[in-house]
Protein backbone atom coordinates (compact mmCIF):
# COMPACT_ATOMS: atom_id res chain seq x y z
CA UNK A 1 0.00 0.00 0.00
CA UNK A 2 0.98 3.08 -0.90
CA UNK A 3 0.84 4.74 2.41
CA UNK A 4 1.62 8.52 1.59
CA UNK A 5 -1.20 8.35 -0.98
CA UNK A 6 -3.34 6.72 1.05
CA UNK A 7 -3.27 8.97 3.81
CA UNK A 8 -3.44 11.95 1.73
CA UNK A 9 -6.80 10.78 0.39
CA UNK A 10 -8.14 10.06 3.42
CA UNK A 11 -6.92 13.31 4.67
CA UNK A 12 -9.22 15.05 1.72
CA UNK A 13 -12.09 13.13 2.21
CA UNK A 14 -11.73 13.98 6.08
CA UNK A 15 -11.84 17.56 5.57
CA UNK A 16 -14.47 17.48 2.61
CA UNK A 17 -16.49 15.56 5.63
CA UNK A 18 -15.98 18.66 7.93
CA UNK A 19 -16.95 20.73 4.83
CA UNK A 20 -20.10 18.52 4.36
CA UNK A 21 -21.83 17.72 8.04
CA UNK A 22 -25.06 17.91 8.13
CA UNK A 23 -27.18 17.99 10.91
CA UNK A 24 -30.37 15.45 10.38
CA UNK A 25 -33.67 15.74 12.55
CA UNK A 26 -37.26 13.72 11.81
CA UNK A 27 -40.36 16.41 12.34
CA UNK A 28 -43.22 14.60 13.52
CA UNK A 29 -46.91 16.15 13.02
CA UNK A 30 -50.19 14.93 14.45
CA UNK A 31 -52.47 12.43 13.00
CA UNK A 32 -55.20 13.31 10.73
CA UNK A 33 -53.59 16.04 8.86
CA UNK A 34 -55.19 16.60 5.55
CA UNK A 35 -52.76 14.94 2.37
CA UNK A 36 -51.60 18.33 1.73
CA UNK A 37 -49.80 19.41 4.94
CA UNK A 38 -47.35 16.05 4.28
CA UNK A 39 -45.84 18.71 1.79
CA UNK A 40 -43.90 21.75 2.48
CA UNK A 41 -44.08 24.56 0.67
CA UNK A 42 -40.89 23.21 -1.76
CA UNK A 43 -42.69 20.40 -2.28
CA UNK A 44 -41.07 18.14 -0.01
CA UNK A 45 -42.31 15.27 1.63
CA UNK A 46 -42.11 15.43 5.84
CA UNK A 47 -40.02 12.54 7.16
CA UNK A 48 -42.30 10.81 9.13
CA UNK A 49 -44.74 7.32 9.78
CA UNK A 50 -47.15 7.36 7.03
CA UNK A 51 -50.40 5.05 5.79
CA UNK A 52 -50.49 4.81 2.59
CA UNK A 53 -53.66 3.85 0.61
CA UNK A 54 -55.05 3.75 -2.71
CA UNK A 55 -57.41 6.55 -4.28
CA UNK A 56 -59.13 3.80 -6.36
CA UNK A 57 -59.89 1.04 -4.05
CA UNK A 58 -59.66 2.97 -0.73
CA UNK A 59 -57.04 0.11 0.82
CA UNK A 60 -53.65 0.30 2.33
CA UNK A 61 -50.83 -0.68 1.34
CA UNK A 62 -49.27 -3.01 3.44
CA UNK A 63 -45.90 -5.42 3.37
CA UNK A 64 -45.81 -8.88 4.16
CA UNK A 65 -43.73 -10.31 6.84
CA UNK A 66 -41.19 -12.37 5.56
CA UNK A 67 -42.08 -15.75 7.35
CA UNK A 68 -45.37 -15.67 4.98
CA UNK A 69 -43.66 -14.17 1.83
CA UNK A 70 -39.92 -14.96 1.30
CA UNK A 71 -39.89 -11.71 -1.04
CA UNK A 72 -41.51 -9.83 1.11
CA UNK A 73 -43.84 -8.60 -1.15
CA UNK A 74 -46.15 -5.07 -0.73
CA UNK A 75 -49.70 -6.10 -1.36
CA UNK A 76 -53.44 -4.39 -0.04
CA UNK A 77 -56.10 -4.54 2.51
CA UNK A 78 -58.39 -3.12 4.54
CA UNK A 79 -57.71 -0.79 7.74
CA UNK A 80 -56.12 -3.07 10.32
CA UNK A 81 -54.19 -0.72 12.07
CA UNK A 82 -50.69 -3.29 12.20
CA UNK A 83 -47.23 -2.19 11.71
CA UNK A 84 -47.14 -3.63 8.40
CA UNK A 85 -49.16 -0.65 7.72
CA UNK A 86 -46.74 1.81 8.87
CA UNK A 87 -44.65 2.92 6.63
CA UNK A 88 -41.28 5.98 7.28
CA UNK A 89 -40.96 8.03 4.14
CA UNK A 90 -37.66 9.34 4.79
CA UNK A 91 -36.12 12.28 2.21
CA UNK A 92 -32.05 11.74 0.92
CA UNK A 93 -32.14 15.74 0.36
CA UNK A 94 -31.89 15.00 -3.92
CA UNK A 95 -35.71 15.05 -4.46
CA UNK A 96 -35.80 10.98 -3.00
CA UNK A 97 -37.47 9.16 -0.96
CA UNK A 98 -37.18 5.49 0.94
CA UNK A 99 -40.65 3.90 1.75
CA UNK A 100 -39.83 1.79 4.61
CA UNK A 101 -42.50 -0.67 6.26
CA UNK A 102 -42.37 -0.82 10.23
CA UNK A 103 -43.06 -4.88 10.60
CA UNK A 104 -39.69 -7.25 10.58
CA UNK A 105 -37.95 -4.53 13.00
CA UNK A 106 -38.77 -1.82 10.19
CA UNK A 107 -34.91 -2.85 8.80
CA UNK A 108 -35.92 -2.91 4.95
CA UNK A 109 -37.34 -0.89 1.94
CA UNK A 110 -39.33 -0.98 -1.09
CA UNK A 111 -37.71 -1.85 -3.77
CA UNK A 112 -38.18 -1.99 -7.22
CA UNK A 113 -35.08 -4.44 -8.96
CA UNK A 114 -33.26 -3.52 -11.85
CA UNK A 115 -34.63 -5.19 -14.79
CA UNK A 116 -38.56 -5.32 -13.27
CA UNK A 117 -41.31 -4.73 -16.39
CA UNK A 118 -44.76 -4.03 -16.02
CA UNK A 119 -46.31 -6.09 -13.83
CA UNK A 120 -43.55 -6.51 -11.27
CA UNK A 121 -44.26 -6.83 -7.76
CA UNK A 122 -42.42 -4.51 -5.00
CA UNK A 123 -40.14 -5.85 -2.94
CA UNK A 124 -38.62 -5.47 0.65
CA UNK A 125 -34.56 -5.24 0.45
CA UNK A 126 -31.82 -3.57 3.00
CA UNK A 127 -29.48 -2.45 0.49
CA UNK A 128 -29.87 1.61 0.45
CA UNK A 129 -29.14 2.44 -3.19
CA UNK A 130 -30.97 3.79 -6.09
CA UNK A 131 -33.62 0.51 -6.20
CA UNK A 132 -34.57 1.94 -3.08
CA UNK A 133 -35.63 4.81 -4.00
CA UNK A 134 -38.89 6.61 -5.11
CA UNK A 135 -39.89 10.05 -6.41
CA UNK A 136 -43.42 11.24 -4.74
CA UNK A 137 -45.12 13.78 -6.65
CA UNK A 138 -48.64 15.67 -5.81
CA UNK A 139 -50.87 15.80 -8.18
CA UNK A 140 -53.33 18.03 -9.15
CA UNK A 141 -56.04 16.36 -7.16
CA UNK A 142 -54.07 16.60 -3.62
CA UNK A 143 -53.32 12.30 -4.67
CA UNK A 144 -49.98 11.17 -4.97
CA UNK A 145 -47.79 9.69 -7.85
CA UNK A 146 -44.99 7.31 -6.58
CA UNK A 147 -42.27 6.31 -9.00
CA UNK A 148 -38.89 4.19 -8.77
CA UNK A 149 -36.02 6.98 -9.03
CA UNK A 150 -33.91 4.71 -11.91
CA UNK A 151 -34.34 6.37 -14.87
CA UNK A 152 -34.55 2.75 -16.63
CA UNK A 153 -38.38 2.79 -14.49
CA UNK A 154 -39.53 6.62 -14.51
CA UNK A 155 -41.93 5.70 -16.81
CA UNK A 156 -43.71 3.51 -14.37
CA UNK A 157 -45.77 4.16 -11.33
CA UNK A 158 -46.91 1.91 -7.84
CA UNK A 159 -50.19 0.64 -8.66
CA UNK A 160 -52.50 -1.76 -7.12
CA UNK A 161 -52.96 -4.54 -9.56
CA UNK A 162 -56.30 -5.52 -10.54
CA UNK A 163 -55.22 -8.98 -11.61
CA UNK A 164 -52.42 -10.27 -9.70
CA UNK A 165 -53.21 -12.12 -6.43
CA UNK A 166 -50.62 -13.17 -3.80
CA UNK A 167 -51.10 -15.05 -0.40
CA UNK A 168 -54.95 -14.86 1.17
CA UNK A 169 -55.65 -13.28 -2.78
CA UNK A 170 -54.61 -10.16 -1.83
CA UNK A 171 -54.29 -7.99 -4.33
CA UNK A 172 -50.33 -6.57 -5.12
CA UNK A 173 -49.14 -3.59 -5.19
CA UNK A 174 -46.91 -3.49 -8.71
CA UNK A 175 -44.95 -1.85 -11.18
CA UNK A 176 -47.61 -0.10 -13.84
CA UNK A 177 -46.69 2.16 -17.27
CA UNK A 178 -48.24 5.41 -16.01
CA UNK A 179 -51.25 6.22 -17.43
CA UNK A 180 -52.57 8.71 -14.50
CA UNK A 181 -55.40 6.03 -13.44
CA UNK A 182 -56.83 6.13 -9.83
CA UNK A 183 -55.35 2.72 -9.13
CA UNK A 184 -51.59 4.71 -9.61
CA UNK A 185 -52.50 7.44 -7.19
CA UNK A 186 -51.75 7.13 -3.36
CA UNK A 187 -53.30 8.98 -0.13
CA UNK A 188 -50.39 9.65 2.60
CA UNK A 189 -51.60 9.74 6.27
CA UNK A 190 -49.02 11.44 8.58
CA UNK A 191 -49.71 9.15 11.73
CA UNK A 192 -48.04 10.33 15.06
CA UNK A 193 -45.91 8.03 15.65
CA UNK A 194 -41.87 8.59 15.47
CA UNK A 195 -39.62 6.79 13.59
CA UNK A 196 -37.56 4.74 15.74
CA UNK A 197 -33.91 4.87 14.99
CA UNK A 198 -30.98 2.42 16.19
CA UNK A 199 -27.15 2.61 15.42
CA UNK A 200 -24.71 0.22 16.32
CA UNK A 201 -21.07 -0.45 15.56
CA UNK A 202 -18.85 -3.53 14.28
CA UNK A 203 -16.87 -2.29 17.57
CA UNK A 204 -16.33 -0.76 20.33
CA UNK A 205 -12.75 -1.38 20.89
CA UNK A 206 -9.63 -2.09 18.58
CA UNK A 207 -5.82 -2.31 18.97
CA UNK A 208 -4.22 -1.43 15.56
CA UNK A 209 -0.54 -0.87 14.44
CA UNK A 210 1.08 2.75 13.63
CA UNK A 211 0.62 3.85 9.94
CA UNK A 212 -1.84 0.99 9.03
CA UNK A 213 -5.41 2.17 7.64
CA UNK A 214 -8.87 0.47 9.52
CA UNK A 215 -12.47 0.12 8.64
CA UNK A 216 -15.09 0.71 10.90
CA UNK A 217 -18.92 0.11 9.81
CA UNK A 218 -22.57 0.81 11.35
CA UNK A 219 -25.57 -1.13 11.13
CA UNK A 220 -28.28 1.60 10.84
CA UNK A 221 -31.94 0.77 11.45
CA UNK A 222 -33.79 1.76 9.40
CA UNK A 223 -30.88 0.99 6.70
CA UNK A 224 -32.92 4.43 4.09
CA UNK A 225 -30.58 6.39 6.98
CA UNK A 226 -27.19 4.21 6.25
CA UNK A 227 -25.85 7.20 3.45
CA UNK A 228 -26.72 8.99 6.43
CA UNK A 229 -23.90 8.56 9.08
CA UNK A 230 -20.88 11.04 9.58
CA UNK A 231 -17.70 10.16 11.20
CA UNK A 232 -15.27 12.18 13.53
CA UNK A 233 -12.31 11.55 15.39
CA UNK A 234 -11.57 13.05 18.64
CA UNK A 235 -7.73 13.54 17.84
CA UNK A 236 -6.96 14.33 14.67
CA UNK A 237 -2.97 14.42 15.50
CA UNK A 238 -3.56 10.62 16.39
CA UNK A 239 -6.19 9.19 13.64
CA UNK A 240 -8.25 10.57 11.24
CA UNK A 241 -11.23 9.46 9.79
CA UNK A 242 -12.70 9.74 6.08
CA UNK A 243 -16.96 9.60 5.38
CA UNK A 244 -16.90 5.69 5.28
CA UNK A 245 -15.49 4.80 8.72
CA UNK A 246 -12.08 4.43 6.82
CA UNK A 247 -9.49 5.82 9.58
CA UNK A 248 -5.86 6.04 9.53
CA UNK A 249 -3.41 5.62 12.67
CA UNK A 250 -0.40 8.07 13.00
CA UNK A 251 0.78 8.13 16.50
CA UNK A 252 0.92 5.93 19.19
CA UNK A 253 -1.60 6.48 22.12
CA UNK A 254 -5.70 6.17 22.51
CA UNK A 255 -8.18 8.03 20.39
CA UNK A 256 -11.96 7.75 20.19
CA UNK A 257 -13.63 7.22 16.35
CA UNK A 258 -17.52 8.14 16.14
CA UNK A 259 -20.15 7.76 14.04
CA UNK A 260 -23.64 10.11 14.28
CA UNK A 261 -26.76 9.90 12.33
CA UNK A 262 -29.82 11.75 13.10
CA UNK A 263 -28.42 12.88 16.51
CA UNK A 264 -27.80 9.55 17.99
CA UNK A 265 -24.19 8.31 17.63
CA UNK A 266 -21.85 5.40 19.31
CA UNK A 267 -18.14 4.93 19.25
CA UNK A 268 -15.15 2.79 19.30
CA UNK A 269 -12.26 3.05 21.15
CA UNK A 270 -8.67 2.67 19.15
CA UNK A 271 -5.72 2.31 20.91
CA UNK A 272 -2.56 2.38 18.37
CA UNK A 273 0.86 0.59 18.99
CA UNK A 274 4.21 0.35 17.09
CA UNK A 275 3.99 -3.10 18.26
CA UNK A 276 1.67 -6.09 17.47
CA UNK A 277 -1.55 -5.46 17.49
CA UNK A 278 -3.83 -8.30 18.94
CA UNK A 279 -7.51 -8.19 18.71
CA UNK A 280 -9.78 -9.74 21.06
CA UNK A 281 -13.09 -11.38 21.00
CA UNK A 282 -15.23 -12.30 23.44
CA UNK A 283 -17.68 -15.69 22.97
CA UNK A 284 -20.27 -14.25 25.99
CA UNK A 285 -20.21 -10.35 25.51
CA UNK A 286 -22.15 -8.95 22.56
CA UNK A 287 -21.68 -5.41 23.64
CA UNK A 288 -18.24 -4.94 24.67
CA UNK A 289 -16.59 -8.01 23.23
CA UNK A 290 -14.48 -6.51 20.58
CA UNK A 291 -17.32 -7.62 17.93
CA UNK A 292 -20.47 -6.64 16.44
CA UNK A 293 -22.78 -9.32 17.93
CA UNK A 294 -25.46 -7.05 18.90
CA UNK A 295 -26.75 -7.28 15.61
CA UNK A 296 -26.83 -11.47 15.62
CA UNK A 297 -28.63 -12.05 18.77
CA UNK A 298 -31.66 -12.64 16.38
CA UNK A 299 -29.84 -14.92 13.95
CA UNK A 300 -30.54 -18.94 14.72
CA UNK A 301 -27.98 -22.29 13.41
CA UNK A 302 -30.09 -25.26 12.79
CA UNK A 303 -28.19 -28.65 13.96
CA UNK A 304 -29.38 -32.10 14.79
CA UNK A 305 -33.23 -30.85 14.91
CA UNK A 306 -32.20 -27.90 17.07
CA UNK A 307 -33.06 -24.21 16.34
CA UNK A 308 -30.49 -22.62 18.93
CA UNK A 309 -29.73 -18.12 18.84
CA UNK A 310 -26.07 -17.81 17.67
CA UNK A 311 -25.55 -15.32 20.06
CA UNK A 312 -26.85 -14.49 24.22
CA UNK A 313 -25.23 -11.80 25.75
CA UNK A 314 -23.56 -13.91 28.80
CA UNK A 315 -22.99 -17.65 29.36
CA UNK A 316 -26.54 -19.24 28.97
CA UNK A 317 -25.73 -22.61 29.67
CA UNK A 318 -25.05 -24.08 26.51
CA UNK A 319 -28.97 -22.01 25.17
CA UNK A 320 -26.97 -20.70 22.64
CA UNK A 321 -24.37 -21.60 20.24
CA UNK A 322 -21.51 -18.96 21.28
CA UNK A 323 -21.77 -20.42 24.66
CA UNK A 324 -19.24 -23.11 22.97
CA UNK A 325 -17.61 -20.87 21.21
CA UNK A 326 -13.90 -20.14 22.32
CA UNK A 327 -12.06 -22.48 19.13
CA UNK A 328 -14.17 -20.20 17.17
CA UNK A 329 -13.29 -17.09 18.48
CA UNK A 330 -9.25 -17.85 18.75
CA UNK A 331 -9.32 -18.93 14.91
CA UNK A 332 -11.11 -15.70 14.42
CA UNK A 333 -8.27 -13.48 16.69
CA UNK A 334 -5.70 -14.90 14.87
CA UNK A 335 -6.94 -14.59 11.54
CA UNK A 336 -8.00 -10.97 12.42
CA UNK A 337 -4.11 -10.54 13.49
CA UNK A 338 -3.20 -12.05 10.09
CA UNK A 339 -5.73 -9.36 8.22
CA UNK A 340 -6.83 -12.28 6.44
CA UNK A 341 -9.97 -11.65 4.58
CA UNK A 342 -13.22 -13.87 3.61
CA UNK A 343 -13.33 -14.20 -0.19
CA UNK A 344 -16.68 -16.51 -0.81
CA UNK A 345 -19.49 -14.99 1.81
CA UNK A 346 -21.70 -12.45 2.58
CA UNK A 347 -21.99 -10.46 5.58
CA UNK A 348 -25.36 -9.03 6.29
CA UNK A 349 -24.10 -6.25 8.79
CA UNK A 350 -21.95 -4.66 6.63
CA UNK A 351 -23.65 -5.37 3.51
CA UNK A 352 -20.04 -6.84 2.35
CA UNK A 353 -19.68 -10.34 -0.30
CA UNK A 354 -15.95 -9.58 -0.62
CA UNK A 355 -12.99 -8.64 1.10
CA UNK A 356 -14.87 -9.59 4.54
CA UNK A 357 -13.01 -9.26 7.85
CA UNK A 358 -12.36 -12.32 10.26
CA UNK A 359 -14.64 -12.13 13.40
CA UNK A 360 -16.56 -15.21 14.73
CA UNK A 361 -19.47 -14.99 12.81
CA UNK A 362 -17.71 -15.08 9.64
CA UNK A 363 -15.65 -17.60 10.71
CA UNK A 364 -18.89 -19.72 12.08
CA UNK A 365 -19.96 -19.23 8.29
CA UNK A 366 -16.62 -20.26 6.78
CA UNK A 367 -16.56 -23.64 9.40
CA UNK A 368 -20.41 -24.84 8.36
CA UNK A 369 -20.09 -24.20 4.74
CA UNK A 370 -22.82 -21.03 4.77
CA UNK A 371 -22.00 -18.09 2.32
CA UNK A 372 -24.48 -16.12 5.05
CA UNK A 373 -27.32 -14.98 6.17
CA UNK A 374 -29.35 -12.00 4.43
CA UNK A 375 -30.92 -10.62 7.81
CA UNK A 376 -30.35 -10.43 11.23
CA UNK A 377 -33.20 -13.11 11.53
CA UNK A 378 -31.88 -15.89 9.53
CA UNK A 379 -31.35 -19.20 10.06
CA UNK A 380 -28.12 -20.80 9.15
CA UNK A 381 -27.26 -24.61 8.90
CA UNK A 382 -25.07 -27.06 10.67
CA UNK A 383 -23.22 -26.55 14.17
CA UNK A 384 -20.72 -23.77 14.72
CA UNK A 385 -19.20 -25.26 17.05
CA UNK A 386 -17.55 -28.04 16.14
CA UNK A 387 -14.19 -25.79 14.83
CA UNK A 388 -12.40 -27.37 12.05
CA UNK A 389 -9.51 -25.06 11.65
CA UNK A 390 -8.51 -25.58 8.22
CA UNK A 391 -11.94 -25.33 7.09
CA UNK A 392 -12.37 -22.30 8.23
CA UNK A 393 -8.60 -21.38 7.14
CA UNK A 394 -9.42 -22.57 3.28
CA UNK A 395 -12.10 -19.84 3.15
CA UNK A 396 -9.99 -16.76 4.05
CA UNK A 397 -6.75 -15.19 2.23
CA UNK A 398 -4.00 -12.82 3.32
CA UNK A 399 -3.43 -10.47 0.09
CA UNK A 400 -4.73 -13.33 -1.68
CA UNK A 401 -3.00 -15.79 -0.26
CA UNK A 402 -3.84 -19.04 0.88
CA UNK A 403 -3.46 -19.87 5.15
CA UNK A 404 -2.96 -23.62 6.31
CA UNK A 405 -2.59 -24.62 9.36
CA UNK A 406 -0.87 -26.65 11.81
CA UNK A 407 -1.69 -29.15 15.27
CA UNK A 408 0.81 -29.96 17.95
CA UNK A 409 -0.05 -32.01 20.67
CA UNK A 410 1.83 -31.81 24.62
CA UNK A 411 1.93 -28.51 24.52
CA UNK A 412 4.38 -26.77 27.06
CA UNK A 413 5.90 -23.43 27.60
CA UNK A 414 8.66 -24.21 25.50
CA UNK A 415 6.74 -25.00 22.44
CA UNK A 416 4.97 -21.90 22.80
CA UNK A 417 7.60 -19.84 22.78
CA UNK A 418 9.11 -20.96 20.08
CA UNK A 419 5.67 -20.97 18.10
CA UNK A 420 5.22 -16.99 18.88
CA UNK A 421 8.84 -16.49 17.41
CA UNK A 422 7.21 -17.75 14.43
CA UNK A 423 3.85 -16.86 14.70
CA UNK A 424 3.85 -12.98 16.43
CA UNK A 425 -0.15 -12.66 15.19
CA UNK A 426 -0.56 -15.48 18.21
CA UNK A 427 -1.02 -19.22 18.43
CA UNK A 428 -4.13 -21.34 19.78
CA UNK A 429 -3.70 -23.05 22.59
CA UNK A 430 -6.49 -25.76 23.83
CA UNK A 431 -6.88 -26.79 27.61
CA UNK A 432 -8.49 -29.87 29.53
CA UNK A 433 -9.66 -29.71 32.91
CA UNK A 434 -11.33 -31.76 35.34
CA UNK A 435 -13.53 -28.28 36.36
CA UNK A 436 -14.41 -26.82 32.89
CA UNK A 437 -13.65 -29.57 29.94
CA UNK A 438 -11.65 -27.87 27.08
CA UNK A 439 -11.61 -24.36 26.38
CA UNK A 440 -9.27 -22.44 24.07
CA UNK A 441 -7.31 -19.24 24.37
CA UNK A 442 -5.15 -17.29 22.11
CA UNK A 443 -1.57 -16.48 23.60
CA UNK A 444 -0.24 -13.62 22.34
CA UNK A 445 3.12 -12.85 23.80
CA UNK A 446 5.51 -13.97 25.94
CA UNK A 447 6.92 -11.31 28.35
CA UNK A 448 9.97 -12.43 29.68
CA UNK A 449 11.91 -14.06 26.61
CA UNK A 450 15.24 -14.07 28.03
CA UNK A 451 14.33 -16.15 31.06
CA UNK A 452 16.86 -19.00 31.65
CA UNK A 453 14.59 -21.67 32.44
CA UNK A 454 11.22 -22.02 30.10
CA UNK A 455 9.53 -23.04 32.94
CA UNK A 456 9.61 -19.81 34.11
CA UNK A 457 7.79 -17.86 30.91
CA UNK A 458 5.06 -15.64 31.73
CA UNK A 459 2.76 -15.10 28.58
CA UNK A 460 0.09 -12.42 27.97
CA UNK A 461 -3.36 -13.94 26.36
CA UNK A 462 -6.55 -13.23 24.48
CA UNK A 463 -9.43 -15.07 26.63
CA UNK A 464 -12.63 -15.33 24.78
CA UNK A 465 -14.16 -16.40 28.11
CA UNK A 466 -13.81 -13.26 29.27
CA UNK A 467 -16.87 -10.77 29.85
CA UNK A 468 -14.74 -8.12 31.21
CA UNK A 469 -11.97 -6.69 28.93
CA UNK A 470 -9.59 -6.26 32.42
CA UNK A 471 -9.85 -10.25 32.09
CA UNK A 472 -9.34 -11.49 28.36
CA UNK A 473 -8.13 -8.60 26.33
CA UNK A 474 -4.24 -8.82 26.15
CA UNK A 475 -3.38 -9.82 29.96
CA UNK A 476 -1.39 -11.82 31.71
CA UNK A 477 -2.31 -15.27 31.58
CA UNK A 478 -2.66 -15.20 35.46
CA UNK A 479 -4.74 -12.66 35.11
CA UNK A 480 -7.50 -14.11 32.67
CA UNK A 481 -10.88 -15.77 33.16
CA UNK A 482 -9.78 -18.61 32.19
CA UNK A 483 -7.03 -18.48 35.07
CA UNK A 484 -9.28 -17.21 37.44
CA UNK A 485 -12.35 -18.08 37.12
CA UNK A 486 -12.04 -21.54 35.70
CA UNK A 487 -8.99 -22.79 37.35
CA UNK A 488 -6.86 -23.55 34.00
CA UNK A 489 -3.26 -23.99 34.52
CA UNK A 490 0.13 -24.10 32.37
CA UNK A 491 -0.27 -27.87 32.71
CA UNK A 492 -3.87 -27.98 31.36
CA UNK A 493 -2.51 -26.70 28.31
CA UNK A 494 -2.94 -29.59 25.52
CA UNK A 495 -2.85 -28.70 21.93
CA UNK A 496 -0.67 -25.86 20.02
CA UNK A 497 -2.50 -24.65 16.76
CA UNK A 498 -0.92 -21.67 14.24
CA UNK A 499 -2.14 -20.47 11.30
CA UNK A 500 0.77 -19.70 8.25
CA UNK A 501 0.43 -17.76 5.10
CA UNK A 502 1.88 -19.67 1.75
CA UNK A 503 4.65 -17.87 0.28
């Protein structure tokens, strides 16, 4: 990488950011308005939670849910008053609009895909880009005209078909050539409700090297405000941060990298080193644990006839399938070390198919042969938990680069050392006990090389056992969970695993 260059566009993109910041709010008005106080006197829409129903048949459009429709089609019916109903029209600023139903955690959008003809139904989809977006027009009878913003479709309005009959023969709501008839034109409610907006982070705390360039992402509900988000840094002489979460680390010490949109924001903490840097995730702590697994506490592995949440903030007692997962996690610290990358999967949080980081979801899709989920509330096959290391190893690269991997057995203090001469991103080290079973930890470093005896080595770890950070994140061995509170010792240690690159 061409590091001068790269910081210098980050730099420019930084300061057009500054240039650029916008501040975002969502007006809310009373229910019952008449249709024409939804427009301003511009003639733009009021972000807000809308019904929406036809002028010809007087019914509303609503969007199915998508246990019932695996599309998630928009189709009509009568006044019900449900949160399919709902729907947040929510302006970009260049004339348009998302249309975003409030049932299934109000995360998608209409869309209208590339390609549709007349007679195409409307779909839901997360992606925020121009297939998710409408132009909403008044027309000279106080109705509405609402079109797909592609040019390839501006010929085409919403319509309620007249013909085409989906689940319970309701009637869809479809693509039509516009022809001005009542069944294209739309009556917008302004309800009072608010639209209820959530931001989250991949994380909340990294350890990078000097002079290297990170991405950070947000998961933005709903996803019409994704384009939305705005990053600063709160030292500028120690990172800085571009309009895509893309930040850059000059100096060593701590700074703090946030992201805001529409007044709520979160953070992660960075500290930068000019020596290894080692990340650390935790298998019990959605929130703090180095990770985004906020966002997969919904998402369910199906196993042996057993439906089981891939994620529980805590230990659950085996309820869910993290509660397992330390082999997972270390293969995921290591590979995060090695900045491999996930070539063949998709990651729904980040809206990524390519070029994916290493966590422990990733890895968990890499290890049961999923290319991933498309929503938070997917279902995935096969057990995570069984780790096969150079399963999940074939599916990532290191700048393209193939990773194998390697399994000695009687591990002791010697061995390890000698394995983190080679292997400074860290080795995986399994354990046995008579308390706990087996449980695996990542060692990281060992902080007294030049002792004479290798008995005497002290080494520093990455626990994923640990819910605190004080007790997994870098420490002293002593000092872990696993140390601690589950009574591992040196001797417990069993297995040696490390990842290499191919030259």
């Amino acid at each position: 990488m061409n590091f001068i260059k790269t910081s210098n566009r980050i730099a420019a993109l930084f300061l057009a950011f500054i240039m650029a910041a916008v501040s975002f709010t969502v007006p809310v008005s009373a229910a019952g308005e008449n249709t024409s106080s939804v427009v301003s006197k511009n003639g733009v829409i009021t972000d807000g939670i809308y019904n929406i129903s036809n002028t010809s048949s007087g019914k509303y459009l609503e969007a199915f849910d998508y246990k019932f429709d695996s599309q998630g089609r928009m189709h009509l019916d009568g006044r019900r008053y449900v949160p399919a109903q709902n729907f947040a029209i929510i302006g970009h600023g260049d004339g348009t609009y998302s249309i975003c139903p409030q049932n299934d955690e109000a995360i998608y959008m209409l869309e209208c895909r590339s390609g549709s003809k007349a007679g195409a139904s409307v779909y839901k989809s997360n992606v925020n880009d121009l297939s998710t977006r409408f132009r909403i027009t008044l027309n000279a009878d106080g109705s509405f005209r609402i079109r797909p913003a592609s040019t390839e479709l501006s010929g085409f309005s919403l319509a309620e078909s007249k013909t085409n009959f989906a689940h319970y023969y309701y009637s869809l709501c479809e693509l039509q050539r516009h022809s001005n008839d009542a069944s294209q034109k739309w009556k917008l409610e302004l309800t009072d409700q608010k639209i209820n907006i959530s931001v989250s982070i991949n994380k909340t705390q990294d350890t990078v090297r000097q002079y290297t360039v990170n991405q950070l992402y947000t998961v933005v509900t709903p996803a019409a405000y994704s384009d939305m988000v705005t990053w600063t840094t709160s030292d500028k002489k120690i990172a800085i941060v571009d309009d895509n979460g893309s930040y850059c680390a000059f100096a060593n010490g701590n700074v703090t990298i946030t992201a805001t949109v529409a007044g709520k924001s979160v953070s992660c903490n960075v500290t930068i080193t000019d020596k290894v840097a080692y990340t650390w995730y935790s298998q019990c702590n959605m929130y703090t644990g180095g990770w985004n697994a906020a966002a997969l506490k919904d998402l369910y592995f199906y196993a042996y006839g057993i439906y089981k949440p891939f994620m529980i903030d805590g230990f659950n007692g085996k309820m869910d399938w993290m509660d397992e997962g330390c082999a997972l996690c270390c293969c995921a610290m290591v590979l995060r070390n090695l900045d491999a990358r996930m070539t063949d999967g998709y990651d729904f949080r980040s809206g990524q198919s390519t070029n994916i980081e290493a966590d422990p979801y990733t890895c968990a899709l890499a290890n049961t042969y999923n290319h991933g989920s498309r929503t938070g509330k997917g279902v995935l096959n096969y057990d995570p938990i069984y780790t096969a290391m150079s399963l999940v190893a074939s599916r990532f690269t290191v700048n393209g680069k193939a990773i194998t991997t390697e399994t000695q057995y009687y591990a002791n203090k010697r061995m390890i050392k000698e394995a983190l001469d080679k292997h400074p991103e860290g080795v995986v080290v399994g354990m046995d006990s008579y308390y706990h079973g087996s449980h695996y930890i990542v060692i990281t470093e060992c902080v007294n090389p030049d002792a004479k005896n290798p008995e005497d080595y002290l080494f520093r770890v990455c626990d994923p056992a640990a819910y605190d950070p004080a007790l997994g994140n870098n420490v002293l061995f002593e000092d872990s969970a696993s140390y601690k509170d589950m009574y591992y010792r040196y001797y417990d240690m069993w297995t040696l695993i490390t990842f290499t690159v191919a030259d």
